[in-house]
PDB file of N, CA and C in Angstrom:
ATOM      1  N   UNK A   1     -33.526  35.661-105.483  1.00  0.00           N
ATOM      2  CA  UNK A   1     -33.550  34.223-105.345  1.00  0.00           C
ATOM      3  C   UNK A   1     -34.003  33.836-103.938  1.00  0.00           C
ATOM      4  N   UNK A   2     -33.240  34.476-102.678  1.00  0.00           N
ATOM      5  CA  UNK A   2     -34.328  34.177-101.773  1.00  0.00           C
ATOM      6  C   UNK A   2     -35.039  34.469-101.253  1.00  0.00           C
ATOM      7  N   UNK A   3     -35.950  35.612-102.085  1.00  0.00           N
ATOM      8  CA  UNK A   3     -37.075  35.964-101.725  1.00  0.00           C
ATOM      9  C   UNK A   3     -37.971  34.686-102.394  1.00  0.00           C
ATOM     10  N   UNK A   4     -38.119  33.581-103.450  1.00  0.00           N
ATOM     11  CA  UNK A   4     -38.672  33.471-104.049  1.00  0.00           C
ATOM     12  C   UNK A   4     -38.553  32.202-103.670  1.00  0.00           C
ATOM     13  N   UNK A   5     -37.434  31.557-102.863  1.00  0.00           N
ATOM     14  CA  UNK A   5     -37.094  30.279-102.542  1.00  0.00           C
ATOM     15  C   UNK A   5     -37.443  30.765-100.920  1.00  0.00           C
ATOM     16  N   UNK A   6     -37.761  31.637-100.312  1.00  0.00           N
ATOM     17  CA  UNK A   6     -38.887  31.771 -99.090  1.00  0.00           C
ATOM     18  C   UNK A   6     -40.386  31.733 -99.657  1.00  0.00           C
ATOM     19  N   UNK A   7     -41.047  31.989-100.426  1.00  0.00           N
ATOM     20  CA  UNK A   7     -42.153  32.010-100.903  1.00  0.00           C
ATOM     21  C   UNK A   7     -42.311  30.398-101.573  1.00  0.00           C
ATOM     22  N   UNK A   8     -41.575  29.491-102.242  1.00  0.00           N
ATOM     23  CA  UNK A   8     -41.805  28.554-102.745  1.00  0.00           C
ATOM     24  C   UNK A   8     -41.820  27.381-101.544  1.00  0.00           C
ATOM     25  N   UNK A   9     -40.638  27.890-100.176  1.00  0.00           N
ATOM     26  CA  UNK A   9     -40.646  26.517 -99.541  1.00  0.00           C
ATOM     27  C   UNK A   9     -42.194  26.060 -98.517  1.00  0.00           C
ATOM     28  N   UNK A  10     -42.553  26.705 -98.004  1.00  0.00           N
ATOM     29  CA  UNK A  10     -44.076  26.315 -97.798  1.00  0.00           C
ATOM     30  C   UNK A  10     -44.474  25.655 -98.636  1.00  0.00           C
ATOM     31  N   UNK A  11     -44.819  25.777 -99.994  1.00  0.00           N
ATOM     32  CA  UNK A  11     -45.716  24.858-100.989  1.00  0.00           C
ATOM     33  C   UNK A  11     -44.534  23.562-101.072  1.00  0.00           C
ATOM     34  N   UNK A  12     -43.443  23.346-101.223  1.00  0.00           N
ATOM     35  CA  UNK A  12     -42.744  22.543-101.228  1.00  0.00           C
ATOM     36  C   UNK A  12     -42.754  21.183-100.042  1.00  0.00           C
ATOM     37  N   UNK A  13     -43.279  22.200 -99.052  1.00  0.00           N
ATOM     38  CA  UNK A  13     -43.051  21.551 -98.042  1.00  0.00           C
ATOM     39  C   UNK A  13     -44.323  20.518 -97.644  1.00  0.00           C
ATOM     40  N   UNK A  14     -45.576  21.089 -98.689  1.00  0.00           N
ATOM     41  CA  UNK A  14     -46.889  20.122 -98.249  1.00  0.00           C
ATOM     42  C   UNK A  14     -46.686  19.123 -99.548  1.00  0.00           C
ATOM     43  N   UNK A  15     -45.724  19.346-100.580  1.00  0.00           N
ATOM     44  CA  UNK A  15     -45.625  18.277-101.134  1.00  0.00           C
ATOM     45  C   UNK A  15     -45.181  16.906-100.641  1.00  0.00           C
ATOM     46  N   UNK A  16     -45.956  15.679-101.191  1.00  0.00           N
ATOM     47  CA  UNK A  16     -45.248  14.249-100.637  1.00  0.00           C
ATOM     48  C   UNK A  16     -43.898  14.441-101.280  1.00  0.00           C
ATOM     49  N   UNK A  17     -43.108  13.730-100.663  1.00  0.00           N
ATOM     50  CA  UNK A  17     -41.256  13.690-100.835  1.00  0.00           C
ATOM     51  C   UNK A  17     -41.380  12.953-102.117  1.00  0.00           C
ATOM     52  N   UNK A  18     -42.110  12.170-102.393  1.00  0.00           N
ATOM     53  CA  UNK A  18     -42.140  10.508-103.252  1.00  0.00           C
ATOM     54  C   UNK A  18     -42.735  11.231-104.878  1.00  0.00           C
ATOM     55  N   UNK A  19     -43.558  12.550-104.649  1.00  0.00           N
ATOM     56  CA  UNK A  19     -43.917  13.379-105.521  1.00  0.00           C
ATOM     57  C   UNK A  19     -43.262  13.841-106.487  1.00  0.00           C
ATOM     58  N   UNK A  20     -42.052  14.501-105.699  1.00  0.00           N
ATOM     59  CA  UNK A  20     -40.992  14.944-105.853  1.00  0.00           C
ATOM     60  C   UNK A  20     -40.035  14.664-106.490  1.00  0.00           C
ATOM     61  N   UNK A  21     -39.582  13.249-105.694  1.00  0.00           N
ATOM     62  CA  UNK A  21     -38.662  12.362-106.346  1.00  0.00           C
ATOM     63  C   UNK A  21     -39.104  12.106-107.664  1.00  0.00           C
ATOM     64  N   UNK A  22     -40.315  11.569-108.159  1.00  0.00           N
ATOM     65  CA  UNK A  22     -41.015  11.343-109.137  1.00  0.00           C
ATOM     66  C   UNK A  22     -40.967  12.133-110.017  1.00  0.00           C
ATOM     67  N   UNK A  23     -40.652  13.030-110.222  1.00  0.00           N
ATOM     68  CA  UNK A  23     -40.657  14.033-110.773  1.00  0.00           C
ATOM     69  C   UNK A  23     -39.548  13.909-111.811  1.00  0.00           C
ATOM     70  N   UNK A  24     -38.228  14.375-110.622  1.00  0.00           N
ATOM     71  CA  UNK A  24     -36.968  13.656-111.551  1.00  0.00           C
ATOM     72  C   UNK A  24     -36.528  12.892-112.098  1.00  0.00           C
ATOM     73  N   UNK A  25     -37.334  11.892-111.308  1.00  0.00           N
ATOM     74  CA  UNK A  25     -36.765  10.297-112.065  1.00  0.00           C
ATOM     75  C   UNK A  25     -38.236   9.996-113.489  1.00  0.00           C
ATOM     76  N   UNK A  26     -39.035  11.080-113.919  1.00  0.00           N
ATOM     77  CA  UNK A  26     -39.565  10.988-114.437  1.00  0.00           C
ATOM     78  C   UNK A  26     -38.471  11.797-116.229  1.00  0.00           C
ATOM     79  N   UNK A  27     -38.452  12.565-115.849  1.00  0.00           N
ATOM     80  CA  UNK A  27     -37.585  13.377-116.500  1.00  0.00           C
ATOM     81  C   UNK A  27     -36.292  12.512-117.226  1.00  0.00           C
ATOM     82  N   UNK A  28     -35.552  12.124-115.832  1.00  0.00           N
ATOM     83  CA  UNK A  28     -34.789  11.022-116.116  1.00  0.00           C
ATOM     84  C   UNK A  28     -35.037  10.158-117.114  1.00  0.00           C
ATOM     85  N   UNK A  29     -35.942   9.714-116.758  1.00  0.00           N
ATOM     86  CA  UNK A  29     -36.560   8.798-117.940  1.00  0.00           C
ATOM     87  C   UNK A  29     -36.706   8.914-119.281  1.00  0.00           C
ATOM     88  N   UNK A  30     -37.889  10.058-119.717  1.00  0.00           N
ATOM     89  CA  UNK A  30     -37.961  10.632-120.547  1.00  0.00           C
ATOM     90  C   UNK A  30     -36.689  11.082-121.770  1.00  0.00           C
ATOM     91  N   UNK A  31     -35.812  11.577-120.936  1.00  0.00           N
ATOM     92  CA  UNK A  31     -34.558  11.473-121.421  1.00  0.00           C
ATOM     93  C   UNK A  31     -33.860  10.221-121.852  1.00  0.00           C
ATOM     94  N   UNK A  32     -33.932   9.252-121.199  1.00  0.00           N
ATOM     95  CA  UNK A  32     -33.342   7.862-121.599  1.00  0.00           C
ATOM     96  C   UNK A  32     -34.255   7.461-122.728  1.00  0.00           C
ATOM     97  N   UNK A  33     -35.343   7.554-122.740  1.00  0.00           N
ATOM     98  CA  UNK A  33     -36.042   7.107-123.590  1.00  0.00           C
ATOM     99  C   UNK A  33     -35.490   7.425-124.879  1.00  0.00           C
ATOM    100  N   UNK A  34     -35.819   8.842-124.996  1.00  0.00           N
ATOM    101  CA  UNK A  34     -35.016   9.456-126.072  1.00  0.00           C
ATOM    102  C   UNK A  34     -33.939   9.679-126.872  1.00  0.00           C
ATOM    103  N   UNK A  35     -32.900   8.479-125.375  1.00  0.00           N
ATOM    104  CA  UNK A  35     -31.452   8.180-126.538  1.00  0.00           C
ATOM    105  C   UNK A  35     -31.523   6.812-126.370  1.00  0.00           C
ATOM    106  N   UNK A  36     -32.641   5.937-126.450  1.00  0.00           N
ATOM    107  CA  UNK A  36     -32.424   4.675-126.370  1.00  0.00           C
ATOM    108  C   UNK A  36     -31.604   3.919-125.556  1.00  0.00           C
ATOM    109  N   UNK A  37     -32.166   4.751-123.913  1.00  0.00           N
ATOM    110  CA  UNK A  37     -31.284   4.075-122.840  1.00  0.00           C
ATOM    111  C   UNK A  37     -32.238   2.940-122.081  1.00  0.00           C
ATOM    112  N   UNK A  38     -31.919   2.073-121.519  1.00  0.00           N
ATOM    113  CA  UNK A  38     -33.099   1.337-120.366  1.00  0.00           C
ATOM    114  C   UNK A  38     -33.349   2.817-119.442  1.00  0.00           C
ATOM    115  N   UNK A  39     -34.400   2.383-118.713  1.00  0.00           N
ATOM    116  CA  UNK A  39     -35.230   3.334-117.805  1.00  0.00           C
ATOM    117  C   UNK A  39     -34.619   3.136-116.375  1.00  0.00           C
ATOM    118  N   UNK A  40     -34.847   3.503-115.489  1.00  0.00           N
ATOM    119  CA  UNK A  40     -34.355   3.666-114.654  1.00  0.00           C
ATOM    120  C   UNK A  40     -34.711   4.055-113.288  1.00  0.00           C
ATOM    121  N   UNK A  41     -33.919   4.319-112.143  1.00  0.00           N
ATOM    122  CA  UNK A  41     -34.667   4.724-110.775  1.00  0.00           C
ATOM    123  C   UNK A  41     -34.327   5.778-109.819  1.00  0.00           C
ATOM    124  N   UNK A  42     -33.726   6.535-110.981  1.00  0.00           N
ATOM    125  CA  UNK A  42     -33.132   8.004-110.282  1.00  0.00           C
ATOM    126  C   UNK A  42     -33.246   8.673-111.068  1.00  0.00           C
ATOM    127  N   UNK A  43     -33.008   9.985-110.885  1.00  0.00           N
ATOM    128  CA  UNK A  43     -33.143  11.369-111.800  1.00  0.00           C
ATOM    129  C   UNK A  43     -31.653  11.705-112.348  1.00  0.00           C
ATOM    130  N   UNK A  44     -30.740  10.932-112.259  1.00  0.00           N
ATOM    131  CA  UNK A  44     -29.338  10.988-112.429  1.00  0.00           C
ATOM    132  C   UNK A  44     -28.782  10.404-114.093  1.00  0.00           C
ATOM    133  N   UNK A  45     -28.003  10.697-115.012  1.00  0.00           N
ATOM    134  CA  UNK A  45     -27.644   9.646-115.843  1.00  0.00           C
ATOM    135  C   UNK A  45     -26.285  10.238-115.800  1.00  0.00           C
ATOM    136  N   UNK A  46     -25.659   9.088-116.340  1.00  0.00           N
ATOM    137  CA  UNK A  46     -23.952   9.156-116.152  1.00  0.00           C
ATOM    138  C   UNK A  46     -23.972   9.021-117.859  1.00  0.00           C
ATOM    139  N   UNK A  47     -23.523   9.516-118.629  1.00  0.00           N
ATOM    140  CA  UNK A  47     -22.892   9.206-119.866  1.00  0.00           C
ATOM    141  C   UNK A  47     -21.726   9.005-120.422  1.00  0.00           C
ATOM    142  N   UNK A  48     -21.096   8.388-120.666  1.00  0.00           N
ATOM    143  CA  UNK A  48     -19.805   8.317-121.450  1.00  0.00           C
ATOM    144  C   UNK A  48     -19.220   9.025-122.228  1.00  0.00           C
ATOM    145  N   UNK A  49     -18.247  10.438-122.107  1.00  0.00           N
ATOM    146  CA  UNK A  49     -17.787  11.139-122.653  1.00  0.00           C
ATOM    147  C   UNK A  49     -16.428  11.033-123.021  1.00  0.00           C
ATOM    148  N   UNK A  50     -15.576  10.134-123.599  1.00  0.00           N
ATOM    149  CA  UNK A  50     -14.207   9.745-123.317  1.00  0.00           C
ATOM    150  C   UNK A  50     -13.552  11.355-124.215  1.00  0.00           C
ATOM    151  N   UNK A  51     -14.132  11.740-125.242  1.00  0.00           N
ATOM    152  CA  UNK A  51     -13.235  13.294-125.840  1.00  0.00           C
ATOM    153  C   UNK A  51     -13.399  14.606-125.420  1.00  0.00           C
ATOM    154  N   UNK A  52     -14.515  14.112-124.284  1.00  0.00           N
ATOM    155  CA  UNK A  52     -15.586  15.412-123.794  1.00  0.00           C
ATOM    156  C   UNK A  52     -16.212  16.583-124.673  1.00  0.00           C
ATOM    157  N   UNK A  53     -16.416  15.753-125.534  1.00  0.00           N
ATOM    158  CA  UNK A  53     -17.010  16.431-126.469  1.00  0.00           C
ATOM    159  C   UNK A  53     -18.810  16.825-125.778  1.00  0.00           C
ATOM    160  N   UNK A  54     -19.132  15.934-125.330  1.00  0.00           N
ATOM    161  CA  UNK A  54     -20.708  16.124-124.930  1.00  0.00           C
ATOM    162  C   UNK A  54     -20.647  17.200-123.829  1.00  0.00           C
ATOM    163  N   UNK A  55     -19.936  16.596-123.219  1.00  0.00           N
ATOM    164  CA  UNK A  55     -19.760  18.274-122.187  1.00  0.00           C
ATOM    165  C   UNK A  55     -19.681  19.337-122.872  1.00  0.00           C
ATOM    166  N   UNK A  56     -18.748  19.814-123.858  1.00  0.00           N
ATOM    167  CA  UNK A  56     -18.534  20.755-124.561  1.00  0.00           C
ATOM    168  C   UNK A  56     -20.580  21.313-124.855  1.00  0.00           C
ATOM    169  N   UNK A  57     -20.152  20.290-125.687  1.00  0.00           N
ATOM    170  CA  UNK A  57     -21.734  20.785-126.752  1.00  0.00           C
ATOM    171  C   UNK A  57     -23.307  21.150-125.748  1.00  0.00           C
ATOM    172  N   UNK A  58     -23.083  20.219-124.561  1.00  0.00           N
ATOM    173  CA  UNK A  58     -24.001  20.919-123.500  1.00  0.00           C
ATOM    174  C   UNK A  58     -23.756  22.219-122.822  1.00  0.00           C
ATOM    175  N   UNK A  59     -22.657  22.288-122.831  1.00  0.00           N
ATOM    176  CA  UNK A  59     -22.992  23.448-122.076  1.00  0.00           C
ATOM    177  C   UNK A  59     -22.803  25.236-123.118  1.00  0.00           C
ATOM    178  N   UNK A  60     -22.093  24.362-124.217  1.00  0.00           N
ATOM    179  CA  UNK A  60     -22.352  25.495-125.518  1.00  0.00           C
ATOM    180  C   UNK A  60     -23.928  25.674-125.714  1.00  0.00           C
ATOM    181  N   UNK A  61     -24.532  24.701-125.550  1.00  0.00           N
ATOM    182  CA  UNK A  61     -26.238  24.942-125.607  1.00  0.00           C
ATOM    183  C   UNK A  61     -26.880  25.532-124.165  1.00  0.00           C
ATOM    184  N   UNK A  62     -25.772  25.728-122.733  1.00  0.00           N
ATOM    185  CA  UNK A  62     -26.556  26.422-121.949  1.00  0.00           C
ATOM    186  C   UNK A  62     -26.844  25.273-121.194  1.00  0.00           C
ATOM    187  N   UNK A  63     -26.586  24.211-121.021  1.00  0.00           N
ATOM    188  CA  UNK A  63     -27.244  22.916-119.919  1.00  0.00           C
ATOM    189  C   UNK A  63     -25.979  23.217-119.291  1.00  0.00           C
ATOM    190  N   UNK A  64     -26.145  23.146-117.849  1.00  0.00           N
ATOM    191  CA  UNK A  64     -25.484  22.775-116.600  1.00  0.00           C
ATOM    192  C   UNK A  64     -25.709  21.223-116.580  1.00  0.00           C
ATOM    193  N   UNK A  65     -23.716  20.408-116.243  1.00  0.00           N
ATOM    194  CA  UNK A  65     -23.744  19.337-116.326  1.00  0.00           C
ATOM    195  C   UNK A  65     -22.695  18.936-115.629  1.00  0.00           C
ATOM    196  N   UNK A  66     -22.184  18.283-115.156  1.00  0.00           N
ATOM    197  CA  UNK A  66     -20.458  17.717-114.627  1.00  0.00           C
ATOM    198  C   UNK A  66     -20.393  16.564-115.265  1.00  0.00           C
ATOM    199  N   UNK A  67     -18.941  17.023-115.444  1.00  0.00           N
ATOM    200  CA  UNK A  67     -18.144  16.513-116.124  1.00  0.00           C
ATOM    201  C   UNK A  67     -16.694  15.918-115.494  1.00  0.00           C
ATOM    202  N   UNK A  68     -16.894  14.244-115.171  1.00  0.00           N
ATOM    203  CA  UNK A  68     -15.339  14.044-114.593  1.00  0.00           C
ATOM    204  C   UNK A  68     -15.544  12.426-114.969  1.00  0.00           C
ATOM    205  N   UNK A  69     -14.607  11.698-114.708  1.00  0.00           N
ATOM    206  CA  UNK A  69     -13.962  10.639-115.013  1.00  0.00           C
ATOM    207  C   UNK A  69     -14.200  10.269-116.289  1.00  0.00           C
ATOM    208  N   UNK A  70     -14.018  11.041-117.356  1.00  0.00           N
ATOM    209  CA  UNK A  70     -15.021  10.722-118.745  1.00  0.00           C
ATOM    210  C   UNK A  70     -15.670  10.495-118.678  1.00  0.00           C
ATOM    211  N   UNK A  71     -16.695  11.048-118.188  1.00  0.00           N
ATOM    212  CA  UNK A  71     -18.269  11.443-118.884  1.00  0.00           C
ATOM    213  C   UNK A  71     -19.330  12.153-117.943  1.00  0.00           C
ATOM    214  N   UNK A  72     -20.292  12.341-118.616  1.00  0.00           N
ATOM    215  CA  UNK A  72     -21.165  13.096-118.141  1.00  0.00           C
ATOM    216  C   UNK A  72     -22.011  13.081-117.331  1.00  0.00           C
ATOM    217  N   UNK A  73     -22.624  13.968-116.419  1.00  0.00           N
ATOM    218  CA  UNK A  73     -23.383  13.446-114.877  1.00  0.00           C
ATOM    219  C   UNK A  73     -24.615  14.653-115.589  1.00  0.00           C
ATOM    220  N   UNK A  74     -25.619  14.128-115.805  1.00  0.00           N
ATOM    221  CA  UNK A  74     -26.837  15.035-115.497  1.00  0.00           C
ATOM    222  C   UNK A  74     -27.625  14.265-114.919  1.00  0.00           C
ATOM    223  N   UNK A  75     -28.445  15.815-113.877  1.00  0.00           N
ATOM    224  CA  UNK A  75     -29.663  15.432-112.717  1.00  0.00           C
ATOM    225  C   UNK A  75     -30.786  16.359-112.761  1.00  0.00           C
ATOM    226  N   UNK A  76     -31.723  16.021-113.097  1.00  0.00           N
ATOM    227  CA  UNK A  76     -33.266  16.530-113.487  1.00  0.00           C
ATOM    228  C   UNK A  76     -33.464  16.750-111.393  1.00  0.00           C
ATOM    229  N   UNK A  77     -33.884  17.958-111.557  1.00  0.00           N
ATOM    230  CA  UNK A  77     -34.430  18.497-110.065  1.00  0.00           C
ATOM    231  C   UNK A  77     -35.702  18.933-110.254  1.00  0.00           C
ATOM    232  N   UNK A  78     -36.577  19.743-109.047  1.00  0.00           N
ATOM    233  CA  UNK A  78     -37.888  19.883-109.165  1.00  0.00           C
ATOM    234  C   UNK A  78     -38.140  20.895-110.045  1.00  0.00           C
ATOM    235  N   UNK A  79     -37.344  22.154-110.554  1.00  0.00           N
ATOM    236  CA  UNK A  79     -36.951  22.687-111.111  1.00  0.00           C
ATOM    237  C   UNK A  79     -37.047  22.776-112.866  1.00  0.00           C
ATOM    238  N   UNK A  80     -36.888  21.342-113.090  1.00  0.00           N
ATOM    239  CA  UNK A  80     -36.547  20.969-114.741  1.00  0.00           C
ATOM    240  C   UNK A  80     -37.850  20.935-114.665  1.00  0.00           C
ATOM    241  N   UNK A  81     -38.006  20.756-116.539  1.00  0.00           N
ATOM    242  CA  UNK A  81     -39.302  20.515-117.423  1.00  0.00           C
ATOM    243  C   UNK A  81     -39.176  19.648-118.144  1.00  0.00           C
ATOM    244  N   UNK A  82     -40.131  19.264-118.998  1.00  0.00           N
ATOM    245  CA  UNK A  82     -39.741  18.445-120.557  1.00  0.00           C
ATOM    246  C   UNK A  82     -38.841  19.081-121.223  1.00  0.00           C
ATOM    247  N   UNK A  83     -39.400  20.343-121.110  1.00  0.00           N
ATOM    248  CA  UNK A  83     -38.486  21.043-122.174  1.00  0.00           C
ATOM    249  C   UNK A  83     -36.702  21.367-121.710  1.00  0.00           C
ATOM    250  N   UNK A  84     -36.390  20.831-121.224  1.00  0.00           N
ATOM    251  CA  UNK A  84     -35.184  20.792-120.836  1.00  0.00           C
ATOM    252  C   UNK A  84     -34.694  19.498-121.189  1.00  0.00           C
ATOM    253  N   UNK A  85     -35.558  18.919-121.047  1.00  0.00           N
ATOM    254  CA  UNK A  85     -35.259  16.910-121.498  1.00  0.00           C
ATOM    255  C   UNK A  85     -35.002  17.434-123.054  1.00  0.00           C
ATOM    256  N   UNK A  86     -36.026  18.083-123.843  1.00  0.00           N
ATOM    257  CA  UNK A  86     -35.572  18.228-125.116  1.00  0.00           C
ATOM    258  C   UNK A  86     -34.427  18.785-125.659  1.00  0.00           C
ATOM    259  N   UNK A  87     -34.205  19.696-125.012  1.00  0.00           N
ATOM    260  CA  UNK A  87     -33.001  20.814-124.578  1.00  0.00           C
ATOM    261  C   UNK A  87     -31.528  19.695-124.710  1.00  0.00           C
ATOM    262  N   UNK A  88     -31.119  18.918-123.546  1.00  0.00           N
ATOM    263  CA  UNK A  88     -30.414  18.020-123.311  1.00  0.00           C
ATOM    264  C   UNK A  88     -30.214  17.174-124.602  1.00  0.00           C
ATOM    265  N   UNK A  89     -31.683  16.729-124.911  1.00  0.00           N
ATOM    266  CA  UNK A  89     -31.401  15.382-126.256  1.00  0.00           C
ATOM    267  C   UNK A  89     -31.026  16.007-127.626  1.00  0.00           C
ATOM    268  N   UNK A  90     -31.629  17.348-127.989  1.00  0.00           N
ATOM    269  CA  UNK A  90     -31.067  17.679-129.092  1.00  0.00           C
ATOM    270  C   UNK A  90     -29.587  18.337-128.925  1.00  0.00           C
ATOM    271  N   UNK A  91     -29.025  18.311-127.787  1.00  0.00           N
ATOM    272  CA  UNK A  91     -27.564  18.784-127.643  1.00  0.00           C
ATOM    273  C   UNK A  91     -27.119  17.396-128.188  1.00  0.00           C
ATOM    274  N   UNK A  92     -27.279  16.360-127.387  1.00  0.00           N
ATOM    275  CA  UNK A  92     -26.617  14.926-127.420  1.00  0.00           C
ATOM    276  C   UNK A  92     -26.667  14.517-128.771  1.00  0.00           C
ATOM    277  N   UNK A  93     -27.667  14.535-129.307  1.00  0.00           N
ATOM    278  CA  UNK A  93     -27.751  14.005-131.356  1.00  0.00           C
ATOM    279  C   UNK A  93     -26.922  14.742-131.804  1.00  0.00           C
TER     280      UNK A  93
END
């Protein structure tokens, strides 16, 4: 891992920040879209888990998520894909 996170931060580093950000809050999106949320301006969504059941079922599918005051915190990083947005939404249905 940090051989590979020394090799990635150079290219990281000529990226614009705003690129970046974009990225997640793109993802973000994508995801809201997909459960019929409004859109938004962060890479963050809070969900409402009052039985914690969604926690459960995410992370039985393998998504990393937190989980506290009833409900759910996921955050798309530079890291994520679509396919993780899909990943996430077919846990949530």
């Amino acid at each position: 891992m940090v051989v590979s996170a020394a090799a990635a931060g150079p290219l990281f580093a000529q990226a614009p920040i705003k690129t970046l950000g974009a990225h997640g809050v793109g993802l973000a999106n994508d995801l809201r879209s997909q459960l019929g949320l409004d859109q938004g301006t962060t890479p963050v969504l809070s969900l409402p888990d009052c039985d914690g059941s969604k926690a459960q079922t995410c992370t039985a599918a393998g998504i990393t998520i937190a989980s506290r005051a009833r409900a759910v915190r996921i955050a798309f990083h530079l890291w994520n894909t679509t396919e993780d947005v899909d990943l996430i939404e077919g846990a949530l249905r």
